[in-house]
N, C-alpha and C. Protein backbone atom coordinates (compact mmCIF):
# COMPACT_ATOMS: atom_id res chain seq x y z
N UNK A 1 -14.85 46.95 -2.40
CA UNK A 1 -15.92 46.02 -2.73
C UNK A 1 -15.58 45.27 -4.00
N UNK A 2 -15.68 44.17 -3.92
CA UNK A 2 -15.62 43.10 -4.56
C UNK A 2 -16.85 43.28 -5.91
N UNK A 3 -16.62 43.93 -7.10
CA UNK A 3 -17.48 43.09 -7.92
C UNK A 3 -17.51 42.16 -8.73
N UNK A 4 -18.60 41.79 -9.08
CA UNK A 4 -18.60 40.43 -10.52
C UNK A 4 -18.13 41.24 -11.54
N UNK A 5 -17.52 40.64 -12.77
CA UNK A 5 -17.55 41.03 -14.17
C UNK A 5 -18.38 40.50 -14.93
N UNK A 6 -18.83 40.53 -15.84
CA UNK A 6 -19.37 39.46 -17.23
C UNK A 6 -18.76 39.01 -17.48
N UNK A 7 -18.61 37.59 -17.55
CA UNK A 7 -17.39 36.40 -18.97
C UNK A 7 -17.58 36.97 -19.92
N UNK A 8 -17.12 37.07 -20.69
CA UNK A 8 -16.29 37.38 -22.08
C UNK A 8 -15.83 36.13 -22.32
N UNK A 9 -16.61 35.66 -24.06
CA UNK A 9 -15.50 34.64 -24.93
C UNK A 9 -14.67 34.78 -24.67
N UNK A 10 -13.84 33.66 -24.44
CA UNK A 10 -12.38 33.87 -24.41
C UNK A 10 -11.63 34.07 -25.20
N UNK A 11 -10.80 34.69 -24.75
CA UNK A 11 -10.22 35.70 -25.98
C UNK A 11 -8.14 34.95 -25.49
N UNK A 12 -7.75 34.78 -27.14
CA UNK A 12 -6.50 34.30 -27.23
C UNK A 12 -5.41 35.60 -26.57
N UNK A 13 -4.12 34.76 -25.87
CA UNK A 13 -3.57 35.89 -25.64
C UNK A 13 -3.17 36.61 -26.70
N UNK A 14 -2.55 37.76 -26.03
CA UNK A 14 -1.80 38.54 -27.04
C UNK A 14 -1.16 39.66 -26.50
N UNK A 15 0.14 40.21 -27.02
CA UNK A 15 1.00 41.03 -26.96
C UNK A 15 0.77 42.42 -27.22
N UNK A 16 0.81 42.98 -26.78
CA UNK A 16 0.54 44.78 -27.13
C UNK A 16 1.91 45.42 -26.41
N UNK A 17 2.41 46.87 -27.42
CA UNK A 17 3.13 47.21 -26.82
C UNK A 17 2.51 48.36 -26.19
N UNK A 18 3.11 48.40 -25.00
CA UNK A 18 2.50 49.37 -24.02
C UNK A 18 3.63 50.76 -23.58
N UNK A 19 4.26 51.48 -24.11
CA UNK A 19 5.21 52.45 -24.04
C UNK A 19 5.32 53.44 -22.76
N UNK A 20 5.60 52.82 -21.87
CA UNK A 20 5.44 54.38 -20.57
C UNK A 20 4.57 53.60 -19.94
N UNK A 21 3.93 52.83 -19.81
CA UNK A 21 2.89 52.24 -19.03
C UNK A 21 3.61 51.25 -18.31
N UNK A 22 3.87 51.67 -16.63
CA UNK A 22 4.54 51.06 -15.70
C UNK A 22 3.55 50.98 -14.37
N UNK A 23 2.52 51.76 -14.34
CA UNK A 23 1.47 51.37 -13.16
C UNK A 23 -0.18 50.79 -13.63
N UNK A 24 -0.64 49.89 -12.95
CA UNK A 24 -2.23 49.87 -13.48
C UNK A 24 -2.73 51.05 -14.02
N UNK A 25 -2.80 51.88 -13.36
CA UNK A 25 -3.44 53.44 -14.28
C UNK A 25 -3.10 53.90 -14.96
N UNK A 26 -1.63 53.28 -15.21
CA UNK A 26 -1.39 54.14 -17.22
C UNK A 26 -1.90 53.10 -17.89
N UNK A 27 -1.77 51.88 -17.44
CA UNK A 27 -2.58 50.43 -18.34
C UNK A 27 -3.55 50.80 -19.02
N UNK A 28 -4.36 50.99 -17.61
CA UNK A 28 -6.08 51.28 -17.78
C UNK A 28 -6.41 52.42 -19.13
N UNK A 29 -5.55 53.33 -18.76
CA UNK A 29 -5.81 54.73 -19.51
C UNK A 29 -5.59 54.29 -20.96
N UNK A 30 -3.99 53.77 -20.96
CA UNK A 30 -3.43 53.40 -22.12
C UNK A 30 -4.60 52.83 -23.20
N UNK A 31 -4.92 51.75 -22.99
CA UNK A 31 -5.91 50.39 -23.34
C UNK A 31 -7.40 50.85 -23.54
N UNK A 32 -7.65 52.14 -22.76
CA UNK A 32 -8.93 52.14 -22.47
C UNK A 32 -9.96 51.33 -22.01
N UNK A 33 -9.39 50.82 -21.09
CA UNK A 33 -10.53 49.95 -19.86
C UNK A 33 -10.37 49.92 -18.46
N UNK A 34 -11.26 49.19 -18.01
CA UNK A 34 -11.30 49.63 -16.70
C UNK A 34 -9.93 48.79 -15.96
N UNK A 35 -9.56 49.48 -14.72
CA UNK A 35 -8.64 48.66 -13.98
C UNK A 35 -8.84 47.44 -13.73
N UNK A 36 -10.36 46.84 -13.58
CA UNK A 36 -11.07 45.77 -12.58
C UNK A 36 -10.73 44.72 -13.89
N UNK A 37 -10.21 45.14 -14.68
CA UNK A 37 -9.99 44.10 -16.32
C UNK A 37 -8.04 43.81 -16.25
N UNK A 38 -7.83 44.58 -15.34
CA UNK A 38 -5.99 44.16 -15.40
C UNK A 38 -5.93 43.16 -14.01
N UNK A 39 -4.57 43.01 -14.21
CA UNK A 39 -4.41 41.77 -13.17
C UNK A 39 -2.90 42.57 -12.71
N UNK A 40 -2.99 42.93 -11.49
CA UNK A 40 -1.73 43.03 -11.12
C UNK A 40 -0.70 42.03 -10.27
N UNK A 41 0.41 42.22 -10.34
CA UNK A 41 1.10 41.45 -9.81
C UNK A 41 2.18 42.02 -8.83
N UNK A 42 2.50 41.68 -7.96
CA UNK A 42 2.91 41.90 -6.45
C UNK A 42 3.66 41.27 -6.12
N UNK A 43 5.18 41.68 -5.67
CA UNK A 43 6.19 40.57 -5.81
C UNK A 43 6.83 40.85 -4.59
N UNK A 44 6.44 39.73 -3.81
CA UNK A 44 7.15 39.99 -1.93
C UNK A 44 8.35 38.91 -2.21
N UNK A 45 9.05 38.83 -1.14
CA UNK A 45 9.56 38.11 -0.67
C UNK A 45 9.97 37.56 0.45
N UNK A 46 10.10 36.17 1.22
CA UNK A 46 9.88 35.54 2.32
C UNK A 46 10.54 34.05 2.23
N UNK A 47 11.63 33.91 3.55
CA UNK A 47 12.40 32.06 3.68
C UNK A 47 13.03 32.01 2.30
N UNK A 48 13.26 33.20 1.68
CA UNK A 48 14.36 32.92 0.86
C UNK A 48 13.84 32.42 -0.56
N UNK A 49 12.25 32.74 -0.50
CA UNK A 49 11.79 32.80 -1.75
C UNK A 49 11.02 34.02 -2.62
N UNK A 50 11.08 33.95 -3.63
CA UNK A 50 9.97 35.20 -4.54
C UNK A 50 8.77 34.64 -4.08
N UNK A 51 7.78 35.75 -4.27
CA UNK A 51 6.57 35.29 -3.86
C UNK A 51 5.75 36.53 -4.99
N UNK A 52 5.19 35.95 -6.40
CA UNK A 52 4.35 36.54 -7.04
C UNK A 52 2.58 36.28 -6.56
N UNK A 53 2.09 37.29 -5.74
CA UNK A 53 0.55 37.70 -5.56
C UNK A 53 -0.46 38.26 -6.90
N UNK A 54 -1.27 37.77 -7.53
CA UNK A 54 -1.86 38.51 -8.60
C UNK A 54 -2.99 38.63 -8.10
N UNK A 55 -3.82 40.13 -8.15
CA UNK A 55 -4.71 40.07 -7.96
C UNK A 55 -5.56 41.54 -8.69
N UNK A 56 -7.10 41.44 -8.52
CA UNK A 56 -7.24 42.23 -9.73
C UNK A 56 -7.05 43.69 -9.47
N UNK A 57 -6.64 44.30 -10.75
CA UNK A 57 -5.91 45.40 -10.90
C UNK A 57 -6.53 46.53 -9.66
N UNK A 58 -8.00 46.45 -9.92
CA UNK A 58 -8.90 47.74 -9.17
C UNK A 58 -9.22 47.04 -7.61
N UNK A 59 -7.93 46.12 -7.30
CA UNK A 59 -8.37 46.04 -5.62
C UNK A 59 -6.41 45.84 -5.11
N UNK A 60 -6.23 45.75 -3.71
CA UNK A 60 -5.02 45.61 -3.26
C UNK A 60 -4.87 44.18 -2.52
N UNK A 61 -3.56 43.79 -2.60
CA UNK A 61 -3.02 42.54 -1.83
C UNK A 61 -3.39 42.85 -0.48
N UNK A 62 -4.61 41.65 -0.08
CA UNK A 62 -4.42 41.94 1.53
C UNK A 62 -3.27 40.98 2.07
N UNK A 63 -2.33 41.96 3.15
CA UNK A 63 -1.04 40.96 3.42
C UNK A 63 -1.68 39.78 4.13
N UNK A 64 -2.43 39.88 5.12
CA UNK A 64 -3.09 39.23 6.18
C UNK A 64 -3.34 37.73 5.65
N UNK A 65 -4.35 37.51 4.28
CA UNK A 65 -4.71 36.71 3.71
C UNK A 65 -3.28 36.17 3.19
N UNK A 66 -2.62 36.95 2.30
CA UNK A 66 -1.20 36.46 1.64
C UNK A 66 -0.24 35.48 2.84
N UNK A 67 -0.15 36.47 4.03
CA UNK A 67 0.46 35.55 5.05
C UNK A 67 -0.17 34.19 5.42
N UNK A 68 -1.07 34.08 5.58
CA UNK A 68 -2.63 32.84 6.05
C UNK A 68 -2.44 31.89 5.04
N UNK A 69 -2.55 32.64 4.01
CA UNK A 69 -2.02 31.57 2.39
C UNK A 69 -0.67 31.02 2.49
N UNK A 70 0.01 31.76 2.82
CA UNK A 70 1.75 31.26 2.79
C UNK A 70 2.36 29.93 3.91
N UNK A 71 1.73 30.23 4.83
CA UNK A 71 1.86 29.82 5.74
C UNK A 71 1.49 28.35 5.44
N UNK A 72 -0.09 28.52 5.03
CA UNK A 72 -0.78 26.82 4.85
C UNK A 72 -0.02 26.11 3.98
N UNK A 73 1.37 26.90 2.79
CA UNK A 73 1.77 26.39 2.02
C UNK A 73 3.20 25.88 2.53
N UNK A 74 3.26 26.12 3.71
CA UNK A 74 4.78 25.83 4.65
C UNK A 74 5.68 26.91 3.81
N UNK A 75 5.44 28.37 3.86
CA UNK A 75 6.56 29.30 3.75
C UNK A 75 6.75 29.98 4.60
N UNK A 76 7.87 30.55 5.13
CA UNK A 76 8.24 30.80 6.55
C UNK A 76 7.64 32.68 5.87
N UNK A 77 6.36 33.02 6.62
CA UNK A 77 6.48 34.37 6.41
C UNK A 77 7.22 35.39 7.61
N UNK A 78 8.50 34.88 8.83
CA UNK A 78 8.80 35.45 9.29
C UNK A 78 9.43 36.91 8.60
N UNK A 79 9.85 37.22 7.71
CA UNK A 79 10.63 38.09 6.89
C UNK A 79 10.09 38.48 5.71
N UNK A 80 8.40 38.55 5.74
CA UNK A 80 8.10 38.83 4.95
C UNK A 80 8.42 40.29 4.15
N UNK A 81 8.54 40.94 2.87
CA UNK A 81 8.85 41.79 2.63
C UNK A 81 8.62 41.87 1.36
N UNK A 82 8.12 43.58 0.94
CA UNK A 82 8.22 43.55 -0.81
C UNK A 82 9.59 43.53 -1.03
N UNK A 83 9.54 42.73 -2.40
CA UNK A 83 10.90 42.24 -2.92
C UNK A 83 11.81 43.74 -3.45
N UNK A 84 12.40 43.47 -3.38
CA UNK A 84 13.74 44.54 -3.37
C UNK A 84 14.00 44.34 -4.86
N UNK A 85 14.50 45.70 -5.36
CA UNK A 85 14.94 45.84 -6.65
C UNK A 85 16.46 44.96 -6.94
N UNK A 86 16.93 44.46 -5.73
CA UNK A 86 18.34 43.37 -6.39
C UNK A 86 17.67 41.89 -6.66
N UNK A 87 16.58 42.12 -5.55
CA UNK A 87 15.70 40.74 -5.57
C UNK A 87 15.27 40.54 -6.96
N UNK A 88 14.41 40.91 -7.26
CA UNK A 88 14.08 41.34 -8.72
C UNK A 88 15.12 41.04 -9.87
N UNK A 89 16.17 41.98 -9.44
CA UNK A 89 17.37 41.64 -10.67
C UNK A 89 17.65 40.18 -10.78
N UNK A 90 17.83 40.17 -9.72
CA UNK A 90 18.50 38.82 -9.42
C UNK A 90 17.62 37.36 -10.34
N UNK A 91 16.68 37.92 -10.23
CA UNK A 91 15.22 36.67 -10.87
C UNK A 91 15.22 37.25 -12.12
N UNK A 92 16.08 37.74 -12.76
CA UNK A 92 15.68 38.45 -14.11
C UNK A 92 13.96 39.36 -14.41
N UNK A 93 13.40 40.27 -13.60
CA UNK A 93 12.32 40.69 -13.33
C UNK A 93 12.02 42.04 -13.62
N UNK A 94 11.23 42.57 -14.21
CA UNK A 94 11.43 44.09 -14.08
C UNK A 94 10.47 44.52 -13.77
N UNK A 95 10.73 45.29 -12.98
CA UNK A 95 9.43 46.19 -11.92
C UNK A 95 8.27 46.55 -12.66
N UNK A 96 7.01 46.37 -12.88
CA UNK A 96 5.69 46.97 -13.07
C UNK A 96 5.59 46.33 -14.93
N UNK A 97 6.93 45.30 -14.75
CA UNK A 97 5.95 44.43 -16.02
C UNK A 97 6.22 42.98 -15.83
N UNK A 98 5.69 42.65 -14.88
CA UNK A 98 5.35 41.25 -15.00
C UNK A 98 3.82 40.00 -14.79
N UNK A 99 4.06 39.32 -15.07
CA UNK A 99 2.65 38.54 -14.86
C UNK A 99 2.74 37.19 -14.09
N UNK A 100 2.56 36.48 -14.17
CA UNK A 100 2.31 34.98 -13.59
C UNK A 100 2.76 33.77 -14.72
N UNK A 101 2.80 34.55 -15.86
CA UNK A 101 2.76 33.72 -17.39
C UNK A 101 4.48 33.64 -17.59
N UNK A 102 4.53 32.41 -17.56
CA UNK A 102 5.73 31.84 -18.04
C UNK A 102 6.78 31.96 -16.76
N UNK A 103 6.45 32.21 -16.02
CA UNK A 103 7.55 32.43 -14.74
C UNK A 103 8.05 31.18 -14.11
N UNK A 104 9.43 31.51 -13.51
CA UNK A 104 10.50 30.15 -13.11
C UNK A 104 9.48 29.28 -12.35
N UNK A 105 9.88 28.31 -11.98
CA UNK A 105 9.71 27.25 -10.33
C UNK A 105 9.79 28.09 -9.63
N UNK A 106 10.78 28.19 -9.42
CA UNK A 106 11.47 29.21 -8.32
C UNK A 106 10.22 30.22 -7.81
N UNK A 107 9.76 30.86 -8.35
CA UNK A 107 8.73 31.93 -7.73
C UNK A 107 7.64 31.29 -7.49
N UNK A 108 7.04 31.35 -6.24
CA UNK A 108 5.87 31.09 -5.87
C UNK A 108 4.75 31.91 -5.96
N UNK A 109 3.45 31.17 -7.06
CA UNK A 109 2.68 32.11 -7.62
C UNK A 109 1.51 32.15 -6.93
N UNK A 110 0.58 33.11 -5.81
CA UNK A 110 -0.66 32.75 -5.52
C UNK A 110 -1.40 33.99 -6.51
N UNK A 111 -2.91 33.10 -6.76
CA UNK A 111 -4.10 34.16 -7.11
C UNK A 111 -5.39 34.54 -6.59
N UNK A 112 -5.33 36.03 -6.32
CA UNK A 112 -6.46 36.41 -5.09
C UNK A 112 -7.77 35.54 -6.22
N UNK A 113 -8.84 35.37 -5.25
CA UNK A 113 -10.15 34.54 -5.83
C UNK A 113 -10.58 35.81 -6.45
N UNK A 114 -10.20 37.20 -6.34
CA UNK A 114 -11.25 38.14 -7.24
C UNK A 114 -10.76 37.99 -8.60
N UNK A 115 -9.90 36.93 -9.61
CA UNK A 115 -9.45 36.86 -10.48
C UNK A 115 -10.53 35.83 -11.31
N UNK A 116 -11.15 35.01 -10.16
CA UNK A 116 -12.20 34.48 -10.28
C UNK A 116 -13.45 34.80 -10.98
N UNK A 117 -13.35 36.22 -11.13
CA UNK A 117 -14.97 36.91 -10.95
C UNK A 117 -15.15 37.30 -12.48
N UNK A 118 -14.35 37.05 -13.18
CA UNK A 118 -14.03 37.82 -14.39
C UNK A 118 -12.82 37.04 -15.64
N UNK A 119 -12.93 36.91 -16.96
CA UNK A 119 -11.89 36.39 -17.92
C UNK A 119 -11.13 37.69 -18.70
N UNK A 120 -10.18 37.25 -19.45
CA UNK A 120 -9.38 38.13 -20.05
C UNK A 120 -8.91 39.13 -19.91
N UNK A 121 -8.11 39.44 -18.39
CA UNK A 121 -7.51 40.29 -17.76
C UNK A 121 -6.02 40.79 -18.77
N UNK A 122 -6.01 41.50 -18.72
CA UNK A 122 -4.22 42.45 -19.11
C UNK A 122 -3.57 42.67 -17.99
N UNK A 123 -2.68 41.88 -17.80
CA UNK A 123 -1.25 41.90 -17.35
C UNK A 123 0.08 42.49 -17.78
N UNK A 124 1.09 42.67 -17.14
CA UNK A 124 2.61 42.77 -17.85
C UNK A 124 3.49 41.30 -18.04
N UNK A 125 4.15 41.94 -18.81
CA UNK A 125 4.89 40.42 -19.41
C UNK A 125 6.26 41.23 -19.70
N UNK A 126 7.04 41.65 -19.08
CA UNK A 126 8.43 41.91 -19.64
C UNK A 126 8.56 43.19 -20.78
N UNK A 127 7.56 44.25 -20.31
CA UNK A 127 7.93 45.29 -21.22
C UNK A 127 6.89 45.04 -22.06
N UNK A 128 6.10 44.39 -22.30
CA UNK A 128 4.62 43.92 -23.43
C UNK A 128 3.54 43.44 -22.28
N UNK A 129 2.24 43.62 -22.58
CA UNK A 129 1.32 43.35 -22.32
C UNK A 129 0.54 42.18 -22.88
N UNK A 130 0.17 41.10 -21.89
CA UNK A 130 -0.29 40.09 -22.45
C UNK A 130 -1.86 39.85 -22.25
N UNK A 131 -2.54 40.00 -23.09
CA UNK A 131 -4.40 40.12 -23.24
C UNK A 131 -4.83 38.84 -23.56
């Protein structure tokens, strides 16, 4: 189930180091807040492109929608697949810290609408956390 959040002023980013925190639930724990406040990110791949999904931390990528989305965007989801750890290398990427912020052309970024519902999510950013 889908809930609302409260807006929150917006709040400037910012960097935190996050030590050992490689899944939403060490985030959450880490930080002390709820999951429904992180933004995760989901990195398939499909036609020979990255494909970054963000969506909020306390729900999952539905593929169904992701494919429906991809598709309207002319990406071949015949081969769809989570991206592979060479995939990854290959994009300079590292598993369970990345975000949507600052990322190539090259990767194609969608965001589920529950990102909608709510401001100032925590993400990964390359080994740091960006708030």
């Amino acid at each position: 189930m889908r809930s609302e959040l409260a807006r929150e002023p917006e709040a400037e980013l910012e960097e935190v180091f996050t030590p050992g925190c490689t899944t939403i639930d060490d985030l959450a724990a880490f930080l002390h807040i709820p999951t429904s406040k992180t933004m995760k990110a989901v990195l398939y791949a499909a036609g020979g492109k990255l494909i970054l999904a963000s969506v909020r931390g306390d729900l999952e990528v539905n593929e169904v929608k992701l494919i429906n989305a991809l598709r309207r965007s002319g990406i071949n989801t015949g081969d769809l697949h989570m991206a592979t750890p060479e995939e990854l290398q290959q994009a300079g990427i590292v598993a369970g810290f990345t975000s949507p912020i600052g990322k190539s052309a090259d990767i194609f970024i969608l965001a589920d609408t529950s990102l909608k519902t709510g401001n100032n999510f925590v993400g990964g950013a390359t080994g740091l956390i960006i708030i």
